[in-house]
Structure formats: C-alpha cells, structure tokens
C-alpha atoms as a PDB file:
ATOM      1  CA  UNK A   1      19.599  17.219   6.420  1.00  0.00           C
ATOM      2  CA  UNK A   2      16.820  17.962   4.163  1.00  0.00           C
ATOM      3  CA  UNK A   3      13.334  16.987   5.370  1.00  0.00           C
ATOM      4  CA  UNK A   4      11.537  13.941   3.728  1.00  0.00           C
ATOM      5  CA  UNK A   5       8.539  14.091   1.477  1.00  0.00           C
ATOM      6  CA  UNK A   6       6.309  11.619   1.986  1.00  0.00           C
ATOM      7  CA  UNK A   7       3.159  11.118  -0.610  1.00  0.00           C
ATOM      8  CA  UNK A   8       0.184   9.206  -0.100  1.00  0.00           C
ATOM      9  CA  UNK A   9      -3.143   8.232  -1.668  1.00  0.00           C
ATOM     10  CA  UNK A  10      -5.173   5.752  -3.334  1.00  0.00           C
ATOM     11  CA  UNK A  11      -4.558   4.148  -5.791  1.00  0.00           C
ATOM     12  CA  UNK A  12      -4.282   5.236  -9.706  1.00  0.00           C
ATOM     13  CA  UNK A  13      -4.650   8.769  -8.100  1.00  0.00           C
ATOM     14  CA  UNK A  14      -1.074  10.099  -9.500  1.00  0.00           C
ATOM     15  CA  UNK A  15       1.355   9.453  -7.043  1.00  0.00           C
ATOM     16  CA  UNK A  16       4.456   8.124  -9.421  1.00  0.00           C
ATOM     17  CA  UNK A  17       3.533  11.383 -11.726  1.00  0.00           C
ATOM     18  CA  UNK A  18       3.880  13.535  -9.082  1.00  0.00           C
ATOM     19  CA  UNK A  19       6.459  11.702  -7.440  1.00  0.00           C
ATOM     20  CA  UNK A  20       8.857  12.002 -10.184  1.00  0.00           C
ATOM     21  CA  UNK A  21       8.593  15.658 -10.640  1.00  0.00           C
ATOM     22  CA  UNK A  22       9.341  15.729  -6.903  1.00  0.00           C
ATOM     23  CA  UNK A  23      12.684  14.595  -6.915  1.00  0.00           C
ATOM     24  CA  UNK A  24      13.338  16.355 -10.156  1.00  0.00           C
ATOM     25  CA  UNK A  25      12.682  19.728  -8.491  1.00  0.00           C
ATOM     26  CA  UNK A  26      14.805  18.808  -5.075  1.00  0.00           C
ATOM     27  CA  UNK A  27      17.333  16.673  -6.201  1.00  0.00           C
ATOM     28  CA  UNK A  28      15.902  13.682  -4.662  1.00  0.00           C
ATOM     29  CA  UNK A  29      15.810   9.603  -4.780  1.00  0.00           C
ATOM     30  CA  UNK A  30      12.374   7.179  -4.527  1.00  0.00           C
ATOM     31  CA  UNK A  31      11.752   5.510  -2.296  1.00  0.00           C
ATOM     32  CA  UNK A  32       9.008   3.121  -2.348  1.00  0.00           C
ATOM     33  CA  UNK A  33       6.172   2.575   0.117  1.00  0.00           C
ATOM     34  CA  UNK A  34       3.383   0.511  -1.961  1.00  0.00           C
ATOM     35  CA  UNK A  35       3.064  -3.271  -0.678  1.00  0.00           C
ATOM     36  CA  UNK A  36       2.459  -4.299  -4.171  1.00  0.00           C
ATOM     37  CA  UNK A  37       4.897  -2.566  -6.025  1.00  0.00           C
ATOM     38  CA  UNK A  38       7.826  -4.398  -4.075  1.00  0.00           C
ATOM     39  CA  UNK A  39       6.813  -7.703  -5.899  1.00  0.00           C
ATOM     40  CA  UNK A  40       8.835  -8.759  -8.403  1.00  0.00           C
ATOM     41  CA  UNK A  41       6.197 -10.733 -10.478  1.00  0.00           C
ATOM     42  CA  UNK A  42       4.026  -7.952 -10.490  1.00  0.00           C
ATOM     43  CA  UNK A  43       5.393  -5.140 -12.681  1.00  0.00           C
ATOM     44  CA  UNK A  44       2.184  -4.365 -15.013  1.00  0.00           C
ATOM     45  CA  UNK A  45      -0.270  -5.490 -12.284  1.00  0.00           C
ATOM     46  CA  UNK A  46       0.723  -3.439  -9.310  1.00  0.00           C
ATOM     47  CA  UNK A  47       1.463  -0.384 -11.653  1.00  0.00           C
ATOM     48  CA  UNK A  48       4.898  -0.243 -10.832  1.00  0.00           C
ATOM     49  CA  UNK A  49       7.206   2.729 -12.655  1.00  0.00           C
ATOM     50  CA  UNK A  50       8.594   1.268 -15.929  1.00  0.00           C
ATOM     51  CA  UNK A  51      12.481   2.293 -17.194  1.00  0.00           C
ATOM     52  CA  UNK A  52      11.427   5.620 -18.740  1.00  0.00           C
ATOM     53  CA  UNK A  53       9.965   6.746 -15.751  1.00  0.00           C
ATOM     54  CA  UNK A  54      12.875   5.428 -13.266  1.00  0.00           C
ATOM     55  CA  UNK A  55      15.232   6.491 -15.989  1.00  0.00           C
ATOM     56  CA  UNK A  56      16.837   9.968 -14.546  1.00  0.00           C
ATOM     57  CA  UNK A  57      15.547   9.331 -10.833  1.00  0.00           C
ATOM     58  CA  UNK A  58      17.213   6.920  -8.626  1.00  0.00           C
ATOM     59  CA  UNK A  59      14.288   4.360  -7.369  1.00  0.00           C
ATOM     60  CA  UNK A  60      14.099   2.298  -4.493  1.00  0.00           C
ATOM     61  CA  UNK A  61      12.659  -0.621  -2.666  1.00  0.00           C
ATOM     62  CA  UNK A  62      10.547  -1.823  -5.876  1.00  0.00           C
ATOM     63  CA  UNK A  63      10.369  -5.256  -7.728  1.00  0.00           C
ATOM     64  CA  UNK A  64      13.085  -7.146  -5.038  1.00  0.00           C
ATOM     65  CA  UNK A  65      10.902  -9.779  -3.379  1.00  0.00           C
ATOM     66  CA  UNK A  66       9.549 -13.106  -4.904  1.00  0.00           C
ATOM     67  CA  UNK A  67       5.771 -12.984  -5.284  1.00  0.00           C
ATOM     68  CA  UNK A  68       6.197 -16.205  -3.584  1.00  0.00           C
ATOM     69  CA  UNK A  69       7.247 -14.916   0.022  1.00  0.00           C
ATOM     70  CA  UNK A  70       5.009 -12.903   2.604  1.00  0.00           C
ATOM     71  CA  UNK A  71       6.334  -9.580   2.952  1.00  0.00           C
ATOM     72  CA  UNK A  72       5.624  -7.733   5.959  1.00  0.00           C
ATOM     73  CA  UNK A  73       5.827  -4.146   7.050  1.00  0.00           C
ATOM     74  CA  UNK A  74       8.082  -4.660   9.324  1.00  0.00           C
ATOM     75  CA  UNK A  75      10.205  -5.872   6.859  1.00  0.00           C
ATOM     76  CA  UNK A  76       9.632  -3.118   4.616  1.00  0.00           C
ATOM     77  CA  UNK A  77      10.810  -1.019   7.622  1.00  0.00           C
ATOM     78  CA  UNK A  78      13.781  -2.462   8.423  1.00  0.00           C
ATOM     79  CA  UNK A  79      15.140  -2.005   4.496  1.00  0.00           C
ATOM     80  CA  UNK A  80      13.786   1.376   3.962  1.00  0.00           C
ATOM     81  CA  UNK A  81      15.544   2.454   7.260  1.00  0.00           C
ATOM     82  CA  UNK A  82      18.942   2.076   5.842  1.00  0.00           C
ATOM     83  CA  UNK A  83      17.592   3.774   2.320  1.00  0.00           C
ATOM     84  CA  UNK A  84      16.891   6.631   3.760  1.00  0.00           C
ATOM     85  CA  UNK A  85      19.180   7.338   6.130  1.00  0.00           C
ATOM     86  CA  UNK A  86      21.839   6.774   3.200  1.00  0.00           C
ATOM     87  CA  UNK A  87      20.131   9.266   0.992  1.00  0.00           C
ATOM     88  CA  UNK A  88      20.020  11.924   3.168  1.00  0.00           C
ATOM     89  CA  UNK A  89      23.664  11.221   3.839  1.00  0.00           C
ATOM     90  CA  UNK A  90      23.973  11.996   0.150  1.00  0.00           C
ATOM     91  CA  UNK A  91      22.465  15.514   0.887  1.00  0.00           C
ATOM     92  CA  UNK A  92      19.101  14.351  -1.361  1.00  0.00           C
ATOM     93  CA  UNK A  93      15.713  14.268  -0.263  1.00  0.00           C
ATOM     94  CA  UNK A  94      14.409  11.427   0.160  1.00  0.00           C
ATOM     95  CA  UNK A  95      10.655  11.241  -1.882  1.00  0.00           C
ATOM     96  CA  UNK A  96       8.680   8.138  -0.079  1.00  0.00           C
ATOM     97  CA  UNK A  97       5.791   7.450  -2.413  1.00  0.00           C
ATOM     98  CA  UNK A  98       3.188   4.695  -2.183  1.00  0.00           C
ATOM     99  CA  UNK A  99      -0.404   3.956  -0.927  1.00  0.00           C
ATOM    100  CA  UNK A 100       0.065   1.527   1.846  1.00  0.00           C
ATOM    101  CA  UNK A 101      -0.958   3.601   4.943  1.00  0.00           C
ATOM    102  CA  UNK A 102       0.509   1.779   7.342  1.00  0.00           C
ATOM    103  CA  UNK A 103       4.345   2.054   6.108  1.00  0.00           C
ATOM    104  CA  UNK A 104       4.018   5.513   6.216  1.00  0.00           C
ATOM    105  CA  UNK A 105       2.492   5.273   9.323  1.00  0.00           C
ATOM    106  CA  UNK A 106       5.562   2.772  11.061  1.00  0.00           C
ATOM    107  CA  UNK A 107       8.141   5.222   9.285  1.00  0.00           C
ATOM    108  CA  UNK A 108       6.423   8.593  10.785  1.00  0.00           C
ATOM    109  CA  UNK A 109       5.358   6.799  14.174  1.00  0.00           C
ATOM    110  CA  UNK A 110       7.385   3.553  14.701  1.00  0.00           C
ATOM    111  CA  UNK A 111       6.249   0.386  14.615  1.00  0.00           C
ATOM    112  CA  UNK A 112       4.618  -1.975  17.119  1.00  0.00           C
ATOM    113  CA  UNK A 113       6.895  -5.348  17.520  1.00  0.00           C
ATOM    114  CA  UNK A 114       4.174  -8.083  16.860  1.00  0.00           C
ATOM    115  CA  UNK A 115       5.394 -11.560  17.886  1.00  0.00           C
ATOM    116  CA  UNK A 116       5.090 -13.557  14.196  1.00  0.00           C
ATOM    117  CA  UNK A 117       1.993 -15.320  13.432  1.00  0.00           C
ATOM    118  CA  UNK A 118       2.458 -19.322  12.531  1.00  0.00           C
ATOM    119  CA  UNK A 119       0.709 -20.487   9.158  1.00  0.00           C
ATOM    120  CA  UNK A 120      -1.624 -22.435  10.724  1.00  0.00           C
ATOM    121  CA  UNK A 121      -2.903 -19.704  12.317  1.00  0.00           C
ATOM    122  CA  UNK A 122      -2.990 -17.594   9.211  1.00  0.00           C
ATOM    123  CA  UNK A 123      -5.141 -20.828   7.667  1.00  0.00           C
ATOM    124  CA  UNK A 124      -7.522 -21.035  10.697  1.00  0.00           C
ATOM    125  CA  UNK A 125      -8.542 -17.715  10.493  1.00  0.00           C
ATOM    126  CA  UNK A 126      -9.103 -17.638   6.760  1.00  0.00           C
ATOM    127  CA  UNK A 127     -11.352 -20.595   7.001  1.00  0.00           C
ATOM    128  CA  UNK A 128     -13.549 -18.482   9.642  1.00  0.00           C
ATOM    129  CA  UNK A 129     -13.681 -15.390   6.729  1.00  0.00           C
ATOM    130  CA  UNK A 130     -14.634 -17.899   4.305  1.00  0.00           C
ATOM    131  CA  UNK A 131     -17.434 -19.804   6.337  1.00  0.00           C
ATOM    132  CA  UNK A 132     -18.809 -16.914   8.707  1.00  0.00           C
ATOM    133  CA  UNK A 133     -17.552 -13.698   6.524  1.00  0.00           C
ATOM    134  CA  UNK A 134     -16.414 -10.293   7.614  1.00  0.00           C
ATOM    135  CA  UNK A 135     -19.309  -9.961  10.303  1.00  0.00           C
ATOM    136  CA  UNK A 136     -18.101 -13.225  11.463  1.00  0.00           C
ATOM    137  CA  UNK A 137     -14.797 -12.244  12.126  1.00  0.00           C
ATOM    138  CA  UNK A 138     -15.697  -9.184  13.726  1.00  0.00           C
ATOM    139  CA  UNK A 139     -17.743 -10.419  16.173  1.00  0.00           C
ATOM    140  CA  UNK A 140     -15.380 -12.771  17.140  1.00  0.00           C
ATOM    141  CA  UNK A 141     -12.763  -9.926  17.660  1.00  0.00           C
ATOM    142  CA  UNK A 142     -14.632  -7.894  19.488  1.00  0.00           C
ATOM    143  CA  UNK A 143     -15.115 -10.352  22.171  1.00  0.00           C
ATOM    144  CA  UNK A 144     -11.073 -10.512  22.266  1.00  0.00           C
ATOM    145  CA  UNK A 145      -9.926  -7.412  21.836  1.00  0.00           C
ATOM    146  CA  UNK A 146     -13.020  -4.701  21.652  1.00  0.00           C
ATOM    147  CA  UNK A 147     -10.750  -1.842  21.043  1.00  0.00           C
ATOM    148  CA  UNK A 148      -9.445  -3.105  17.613  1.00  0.00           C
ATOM    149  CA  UNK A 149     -12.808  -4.368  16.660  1.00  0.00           C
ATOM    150  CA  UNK A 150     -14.435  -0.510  16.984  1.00  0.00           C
ATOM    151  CA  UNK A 151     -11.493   1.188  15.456  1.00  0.00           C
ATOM    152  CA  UNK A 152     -11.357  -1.617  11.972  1.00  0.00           C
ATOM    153  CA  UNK A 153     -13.952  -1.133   9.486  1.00  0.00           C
ATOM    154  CA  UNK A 154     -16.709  -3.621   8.964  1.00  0.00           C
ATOM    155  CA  UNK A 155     -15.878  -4.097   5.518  1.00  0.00           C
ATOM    156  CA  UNK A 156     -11.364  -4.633   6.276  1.00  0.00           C
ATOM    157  CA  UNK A 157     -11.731  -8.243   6.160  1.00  0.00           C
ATOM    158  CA  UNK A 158      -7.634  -8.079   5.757  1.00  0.00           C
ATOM    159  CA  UNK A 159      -6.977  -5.757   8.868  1.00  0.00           C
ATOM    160  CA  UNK A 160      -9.908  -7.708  11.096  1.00  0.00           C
ATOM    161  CA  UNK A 161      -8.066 -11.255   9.861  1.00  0.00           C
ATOM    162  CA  UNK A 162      -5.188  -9.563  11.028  1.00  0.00           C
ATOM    163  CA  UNK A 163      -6.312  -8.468  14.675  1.00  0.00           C
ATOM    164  CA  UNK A 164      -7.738 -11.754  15.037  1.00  0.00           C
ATOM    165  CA  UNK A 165      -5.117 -13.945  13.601  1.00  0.00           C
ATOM    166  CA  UNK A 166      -2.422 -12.298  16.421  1.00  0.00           C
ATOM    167  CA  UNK A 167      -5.032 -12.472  19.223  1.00  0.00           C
ATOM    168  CA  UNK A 168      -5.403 -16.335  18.477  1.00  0.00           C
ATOM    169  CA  UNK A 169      -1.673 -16.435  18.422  1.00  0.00           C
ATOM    170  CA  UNK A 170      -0.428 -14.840  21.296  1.00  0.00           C
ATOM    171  CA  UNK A 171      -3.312 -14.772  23.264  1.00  0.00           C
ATOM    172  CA  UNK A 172      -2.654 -11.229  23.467  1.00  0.00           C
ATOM    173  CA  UNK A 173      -4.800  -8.264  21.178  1.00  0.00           C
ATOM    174  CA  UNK A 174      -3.276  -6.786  18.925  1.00  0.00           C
ATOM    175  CA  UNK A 175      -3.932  -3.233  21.059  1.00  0.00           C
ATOM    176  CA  UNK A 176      -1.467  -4.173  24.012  1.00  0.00           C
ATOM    177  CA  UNK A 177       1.041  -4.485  21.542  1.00  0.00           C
ATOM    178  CA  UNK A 178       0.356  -1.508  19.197  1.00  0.00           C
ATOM    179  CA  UNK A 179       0.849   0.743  22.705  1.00  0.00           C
ATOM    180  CA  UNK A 180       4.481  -0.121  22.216  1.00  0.00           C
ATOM    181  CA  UNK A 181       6.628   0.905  19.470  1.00  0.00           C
ATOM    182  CA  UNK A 182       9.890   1.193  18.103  1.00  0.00           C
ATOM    183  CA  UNK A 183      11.337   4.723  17.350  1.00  0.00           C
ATOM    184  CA  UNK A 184      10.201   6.317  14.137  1.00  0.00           C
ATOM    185  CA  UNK A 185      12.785   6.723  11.180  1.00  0.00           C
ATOM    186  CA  UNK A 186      11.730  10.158  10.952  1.00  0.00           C
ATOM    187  CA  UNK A 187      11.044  12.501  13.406  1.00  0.00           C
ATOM    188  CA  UNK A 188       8.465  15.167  13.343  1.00  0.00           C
ATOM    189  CA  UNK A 189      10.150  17.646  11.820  1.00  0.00           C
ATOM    190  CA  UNK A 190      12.067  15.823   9.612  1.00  0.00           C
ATOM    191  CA  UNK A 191       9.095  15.079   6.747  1.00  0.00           C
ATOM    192  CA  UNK A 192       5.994  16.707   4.846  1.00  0.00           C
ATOM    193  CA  UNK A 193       3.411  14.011   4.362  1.00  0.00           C
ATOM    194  CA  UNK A 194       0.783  15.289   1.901  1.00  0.00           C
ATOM    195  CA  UNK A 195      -2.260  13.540   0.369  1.00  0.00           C
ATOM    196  CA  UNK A 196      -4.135  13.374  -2.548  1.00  0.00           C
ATOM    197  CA  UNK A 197      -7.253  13.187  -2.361  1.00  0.00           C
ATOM    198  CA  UNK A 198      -8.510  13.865  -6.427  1.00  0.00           C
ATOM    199  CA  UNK A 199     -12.525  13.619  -7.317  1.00  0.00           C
ATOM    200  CA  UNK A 200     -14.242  10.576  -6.875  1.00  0.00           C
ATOM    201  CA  UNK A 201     -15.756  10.539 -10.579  1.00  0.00           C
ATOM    202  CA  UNK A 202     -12.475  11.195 -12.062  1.00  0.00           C
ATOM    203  CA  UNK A 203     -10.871   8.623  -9.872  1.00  0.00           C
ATOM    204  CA  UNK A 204     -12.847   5.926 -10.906  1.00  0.00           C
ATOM    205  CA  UNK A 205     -12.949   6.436 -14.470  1.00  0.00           C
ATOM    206  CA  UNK A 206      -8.889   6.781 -14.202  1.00  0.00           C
ATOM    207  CA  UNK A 207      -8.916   2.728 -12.553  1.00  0.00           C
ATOM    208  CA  UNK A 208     -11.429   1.517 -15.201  1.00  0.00           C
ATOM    209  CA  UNK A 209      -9.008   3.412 -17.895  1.00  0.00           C
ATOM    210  CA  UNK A 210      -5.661   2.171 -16.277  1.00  0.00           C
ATOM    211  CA  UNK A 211      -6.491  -1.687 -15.926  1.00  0.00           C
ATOM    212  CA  UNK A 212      -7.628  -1.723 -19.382  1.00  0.00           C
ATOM    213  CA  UNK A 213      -4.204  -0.230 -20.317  1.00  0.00           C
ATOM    214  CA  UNK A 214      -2.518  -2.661 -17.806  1.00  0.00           C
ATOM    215  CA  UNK A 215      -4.386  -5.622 -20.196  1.00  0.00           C
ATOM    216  CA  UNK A 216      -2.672  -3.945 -23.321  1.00  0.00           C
ATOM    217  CA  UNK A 217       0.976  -4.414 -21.702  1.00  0.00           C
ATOM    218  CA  UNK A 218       0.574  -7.744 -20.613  1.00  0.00           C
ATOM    219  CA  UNK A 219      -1.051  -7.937 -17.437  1.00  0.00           C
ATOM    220  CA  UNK A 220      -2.758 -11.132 -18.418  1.00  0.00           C
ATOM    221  CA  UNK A 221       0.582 -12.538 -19.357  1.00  0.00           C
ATOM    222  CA  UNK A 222       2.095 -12.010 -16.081  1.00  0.00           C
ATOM    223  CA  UNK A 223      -0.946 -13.063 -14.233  1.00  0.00           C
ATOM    224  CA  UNK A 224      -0.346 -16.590 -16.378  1.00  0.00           C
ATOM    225  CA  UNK A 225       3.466 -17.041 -15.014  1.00  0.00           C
ATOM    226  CA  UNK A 226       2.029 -16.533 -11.233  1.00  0.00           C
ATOM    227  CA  UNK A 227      -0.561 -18.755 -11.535  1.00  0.00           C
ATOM    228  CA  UNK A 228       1.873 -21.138 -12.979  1.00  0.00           C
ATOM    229  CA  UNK A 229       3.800 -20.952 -10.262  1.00  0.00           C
ATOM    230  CA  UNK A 230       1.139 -22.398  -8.109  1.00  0.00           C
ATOM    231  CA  UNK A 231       1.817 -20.325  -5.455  1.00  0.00           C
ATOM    232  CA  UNK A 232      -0.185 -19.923  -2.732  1.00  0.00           C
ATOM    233  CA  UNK A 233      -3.471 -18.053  -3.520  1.00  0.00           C
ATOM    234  CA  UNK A 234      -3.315 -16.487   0.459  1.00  0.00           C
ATOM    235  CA  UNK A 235      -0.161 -14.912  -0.234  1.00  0.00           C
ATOM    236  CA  UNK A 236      -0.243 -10.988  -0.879  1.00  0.00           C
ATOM    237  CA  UNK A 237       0.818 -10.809  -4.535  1.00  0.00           C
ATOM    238  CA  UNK A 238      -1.492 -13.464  -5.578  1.00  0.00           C
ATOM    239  CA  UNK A 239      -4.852 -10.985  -3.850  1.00  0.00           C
ATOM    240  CA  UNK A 240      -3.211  -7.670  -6.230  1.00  0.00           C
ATOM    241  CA  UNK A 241      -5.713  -5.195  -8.005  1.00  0.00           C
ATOM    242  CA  UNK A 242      -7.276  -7.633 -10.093  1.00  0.00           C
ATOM    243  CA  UNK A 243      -5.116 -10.831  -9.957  1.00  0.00           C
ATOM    244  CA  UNK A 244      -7.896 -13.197  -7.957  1.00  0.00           C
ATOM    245  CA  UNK A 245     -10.160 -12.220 -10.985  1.00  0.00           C
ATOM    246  CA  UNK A 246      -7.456 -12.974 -14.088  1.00  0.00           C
ATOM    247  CA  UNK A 247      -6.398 -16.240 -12.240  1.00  0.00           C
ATOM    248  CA  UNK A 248     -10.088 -17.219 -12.384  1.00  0.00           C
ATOM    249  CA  UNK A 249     -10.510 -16.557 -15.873  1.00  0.00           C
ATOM    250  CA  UNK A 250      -7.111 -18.574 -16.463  1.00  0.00           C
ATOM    251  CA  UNK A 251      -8.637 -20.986 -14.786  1.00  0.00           C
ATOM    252  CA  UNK A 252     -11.627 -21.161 -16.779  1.00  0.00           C
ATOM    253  CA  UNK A 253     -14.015 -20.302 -14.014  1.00  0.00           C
ATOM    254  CA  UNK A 254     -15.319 -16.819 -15.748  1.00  0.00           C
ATOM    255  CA  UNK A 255     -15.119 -14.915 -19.091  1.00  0.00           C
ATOM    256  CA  UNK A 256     -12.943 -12.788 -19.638  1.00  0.00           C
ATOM    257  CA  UNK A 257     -15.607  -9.612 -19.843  1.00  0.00           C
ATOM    258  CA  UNK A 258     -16.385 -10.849 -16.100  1.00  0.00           C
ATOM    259  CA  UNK A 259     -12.876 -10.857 -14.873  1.00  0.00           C
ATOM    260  CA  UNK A 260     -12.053  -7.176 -16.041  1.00  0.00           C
ATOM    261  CA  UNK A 261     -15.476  -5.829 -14.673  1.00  0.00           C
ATOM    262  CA  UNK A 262     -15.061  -7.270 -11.433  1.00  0.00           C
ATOM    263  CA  UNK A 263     -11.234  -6.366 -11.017  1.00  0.00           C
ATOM    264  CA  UNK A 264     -12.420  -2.323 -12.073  1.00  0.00           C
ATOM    265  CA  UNK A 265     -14.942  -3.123  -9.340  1.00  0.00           C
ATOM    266  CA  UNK A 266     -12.839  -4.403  -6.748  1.00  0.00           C
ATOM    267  CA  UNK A 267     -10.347  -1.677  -7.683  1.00  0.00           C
ATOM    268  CA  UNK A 268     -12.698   1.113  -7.095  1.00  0.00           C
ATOM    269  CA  UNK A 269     -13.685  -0.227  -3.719  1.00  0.00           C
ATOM    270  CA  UNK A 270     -10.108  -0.423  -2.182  1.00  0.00           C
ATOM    271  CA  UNK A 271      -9.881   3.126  -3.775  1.00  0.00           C
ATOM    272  CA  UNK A 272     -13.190   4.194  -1.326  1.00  0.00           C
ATOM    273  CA  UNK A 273     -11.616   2.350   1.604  1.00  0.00           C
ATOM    274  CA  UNK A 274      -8.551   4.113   0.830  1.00  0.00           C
ATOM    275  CA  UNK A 275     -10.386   7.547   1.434  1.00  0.00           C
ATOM    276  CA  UNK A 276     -11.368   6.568   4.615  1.00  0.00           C
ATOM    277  CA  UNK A 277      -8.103   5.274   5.654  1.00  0.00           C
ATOM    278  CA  UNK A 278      -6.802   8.987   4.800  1.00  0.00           C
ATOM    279  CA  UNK A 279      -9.177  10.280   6.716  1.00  0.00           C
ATOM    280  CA  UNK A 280      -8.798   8.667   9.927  1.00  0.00           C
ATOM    281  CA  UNK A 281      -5.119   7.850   9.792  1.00  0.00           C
ATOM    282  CA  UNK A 282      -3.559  11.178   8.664  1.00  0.00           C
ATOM    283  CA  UNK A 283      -5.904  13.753   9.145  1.00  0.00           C
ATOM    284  CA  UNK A 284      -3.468  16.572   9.900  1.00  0.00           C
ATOM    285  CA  UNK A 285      -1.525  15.364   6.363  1.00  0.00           C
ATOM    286  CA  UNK A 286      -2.218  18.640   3.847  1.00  0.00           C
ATOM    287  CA  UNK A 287      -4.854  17.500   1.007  1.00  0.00           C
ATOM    288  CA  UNK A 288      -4.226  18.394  -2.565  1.00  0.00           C
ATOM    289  CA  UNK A 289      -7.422  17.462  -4.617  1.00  0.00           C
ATOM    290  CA  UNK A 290      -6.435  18.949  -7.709  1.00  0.00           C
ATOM    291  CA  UNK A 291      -5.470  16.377 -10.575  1.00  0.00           C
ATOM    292  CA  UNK A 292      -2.911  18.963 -12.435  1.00  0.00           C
ATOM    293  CA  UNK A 293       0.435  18.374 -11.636  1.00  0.00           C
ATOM    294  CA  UNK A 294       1.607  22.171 -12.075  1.00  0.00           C
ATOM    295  CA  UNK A 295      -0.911  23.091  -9.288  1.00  0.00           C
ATOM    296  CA  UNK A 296       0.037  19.659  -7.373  1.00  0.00           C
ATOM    297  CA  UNK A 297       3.855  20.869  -7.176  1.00  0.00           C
ATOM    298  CA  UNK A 298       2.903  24.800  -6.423  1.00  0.00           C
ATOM    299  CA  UNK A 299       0.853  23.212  -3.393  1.00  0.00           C
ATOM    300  CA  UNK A 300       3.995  20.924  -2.452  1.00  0.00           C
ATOM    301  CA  UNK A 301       6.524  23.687  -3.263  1.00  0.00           C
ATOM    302  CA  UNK A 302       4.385  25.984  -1.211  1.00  0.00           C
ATOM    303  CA  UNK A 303       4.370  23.626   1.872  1.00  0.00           C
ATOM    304  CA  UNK A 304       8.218  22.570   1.552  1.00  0.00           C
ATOM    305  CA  UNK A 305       9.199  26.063   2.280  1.00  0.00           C
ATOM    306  CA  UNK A 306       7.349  25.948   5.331  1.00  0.00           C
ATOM    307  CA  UNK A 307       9.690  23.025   6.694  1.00  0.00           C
ATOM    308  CA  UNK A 308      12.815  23.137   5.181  1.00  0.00           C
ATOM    309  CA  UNK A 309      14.144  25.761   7.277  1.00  0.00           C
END
C-alpha cells in the first residue's frame, strides 16, 4: 500500500498547484480536505479546481453538498474513509489536499464522537457572539471548560462558539469528549503530511490578486444565486472568503469598492490564523516555504523516499 500524502496550508498558498503535480508524479487520485471546496454553490468563491485542472487527475470529495446543509467533519470523515481506502486498493496514492486543519487532523488522529448540537443551541450562542463578542464568549467558556478556553485563540470566535455551543448542550466540555476518539484512517506510517508555509508579503498580495480574479469569473454572480436562495446566513457556505461582504453589497448595504477591500481583509486574516493553526497543530509536519513548484516537489520527492519503503 503506498503511503498517503497529505498537504496543508493556508489559503491561496498553492496547494491545488502543487497538488496536481503530486499525483501526476505518483500515479495518484485527490482527495479533498477544504470545508469550502465541498460546496456545491461555491465553485469560484471557495477556489475550487476548475475542469482543466481536474481534467487528467481523478478528484474527490469536491462540489457534492448543497450550500444549504451544515456539513460537518465528521461527515467529511466518514466519506473520505471509503475514498481512500478504495484508492489505495487501486494501488494509487492517495493526495489529500485542503486547508481545513482539523480533517487532517480526524484522518491522522481519529476523531472525537461529539453528541450533535440542536439549532437552538447553535442560535443561542450566536446571539451571545453578537451582543458580548469574542471576549464574551471566552469568558464564558472558561468558566465551563478552562482547558478549551486556554488552548482556542482569543480571536477563533468559530472554534470558541463551538466549545461553548457543545458545553451548553451536553452539559459536558468539549475536552472530556476530545480524550476519546475513533481510530484514525491512517496510521502513522501510512502518510507524509507536509506544509506550506510561503512568505507572508507574497501571501497576501497572492489573496488580494486571486479574489480580484475570482470577481472576473463570476464570483459576484454566484454570490447572487446564494443569496437568492435565502439560505441561512449562519450556515458555513454563506460565511466563505468573502461571501458575508458580496451579500452585503447585493444587498445594498455597502459599495462595491468596500465589499472587495474588506473580503481581501478578512481573507488575509484567516490566512494569519491559519499560520498559527500550523504551528500549534502540526508542528512535526515538514515546512516547505518556497513558492516554486520545482523546488516544492524536490522537497516532497525528497521526503517520500524517506517513507515509502
């Protein structure tokens, strides 16, 4: 069986790129591990590979869920377990590509079986990060469940919403339950996680560049059949790079100057928090901070060797 590759990163830092020439090299298959990129509605807004690019390379696990249903990692789990499993059955390696952490994480380590959390609950708690903020909500978690509250950044309103919203739920934190998971997909030595980790400056001016391209393929376009939709603003495809920012300037609450300026903005951010995430979640994972994807593949080729033995 040959050993996974798993890549990770923030965003607009070059995974699909690199990706791609991945599989090329070992004869592999995509699979996907971006929480975005699984949404159907969101093609030019999550950045998702177009035809050319999934044209000679089987790809997997993107664009197959409505932008109007909550999809969970768990969920992602459960399908890519299956994918996997059937590619290396195929003798192909199996390239998992995407910059949601914490699939890679439930893949490489298992995943903690969290009792689901009712909508009202999801509602409740949203109210308190709109009326009291982050600081708010972290306060209030770490008088439930200190543990979660030290290790979540003051700024993760989404992963402190999170810890909260199950405490309030199960009366339970969320740390008694992350001390038991399920078996990982992949063992230890059956993957190579590596991440890239490319310059700030050049990051940054690579998001500002990108959404402006995603405007000139008809990101606004799509953002107008969500919105039209009506779904629910709370659900994960409607809070996408950008998307809160293009609904309000469908809306008519902000120019359109505004709505670009603060989605590059907003962009850039997740991109920092992404950095730290890296950092604390995978620090044994090899870095490769070069931006060329001949050195990028030496570095992976170089590392591969090392494991597929």
């Amino acid at each position: 069986m040959r050993p996974a590759i798993l890549i990770h990163g923030p965003t607009a830092s070059g995974k699909t790129e690199l990706s791609i020439q991945i599989a090329r090299k070992y004869d592999g298959e995509i699979v996907n591990a971006d929480s975005m990129q699984v949404y159907r509605d969101l093609k030019v807004i999550s950045a998702r590979p177009d035809e050319a690019e999934m044209a000679d390379v089987p790809h997997h696990l993107f664009g197959h869920v409505p932008a109007s249903e909550r999809y969970s990692t768990g969920q992602w789990l459960e399908q890519a377990r299956p994918v996997i499993e059937a590619i290396q059955k195929r003798g192909k390696t199996a390239v998992v590509v995407g910059g949601t952490g914490l699939y890679l994480l439930a893949l490489t380590q298992g995943l903690s079986e969290i009792p689901p959390v009712p909508e009202e609950t999801r509602h409740e708690v949203l109210e308190i990060a709109k009326s009291e903020g982050v600081r708010g909500l972290k306060i209030r978690l770490q008088a439930v469940d200190p543990e979660a509250a030290a290790r979540i950044d003051d700024n993760d309103r989404q992963r402190l919403s999170r810890a909260y919203e199950v405490w309030l739920a199960t009366g339970t934190p969320l740390t008694s339950f992350q001390s038991k998971r399920s078996k990982p997909v992949l063992n230890e030595d059956e993957w190579l996680g590596i991440a890239l980790t490319p310059p700030r400056a050049k990051l940054y001016s690579r998001i500002d560049k990108r959404f402006e391209g995603m405007l000139m393929e008809g990101a606004m376009e799509e953002a107008r059949q969500l919105v039209a939709q009506d779904i629910d603003p709370d659900l994960p495809a409607m809070k996408a790079h950008g998307m809160p920012w293009l609904s309000a300037f469908i809306r008519g609450e902000i120019d359109a100057a505004l709505a670009a300026e603060n989605a590059k903005r907003d962009t850039r951010r997740y991109a920092k928090r992404q950095f730290t995430w890296i950092g604390r979640q995978f620090p044994f994972w090899p870095r490769i901070p070069s931006t060329e994807i001949p050195t990028r593949m030496r570095v992976v080729s170089a590392l591969y060797k090392e494991v597929d033995r």
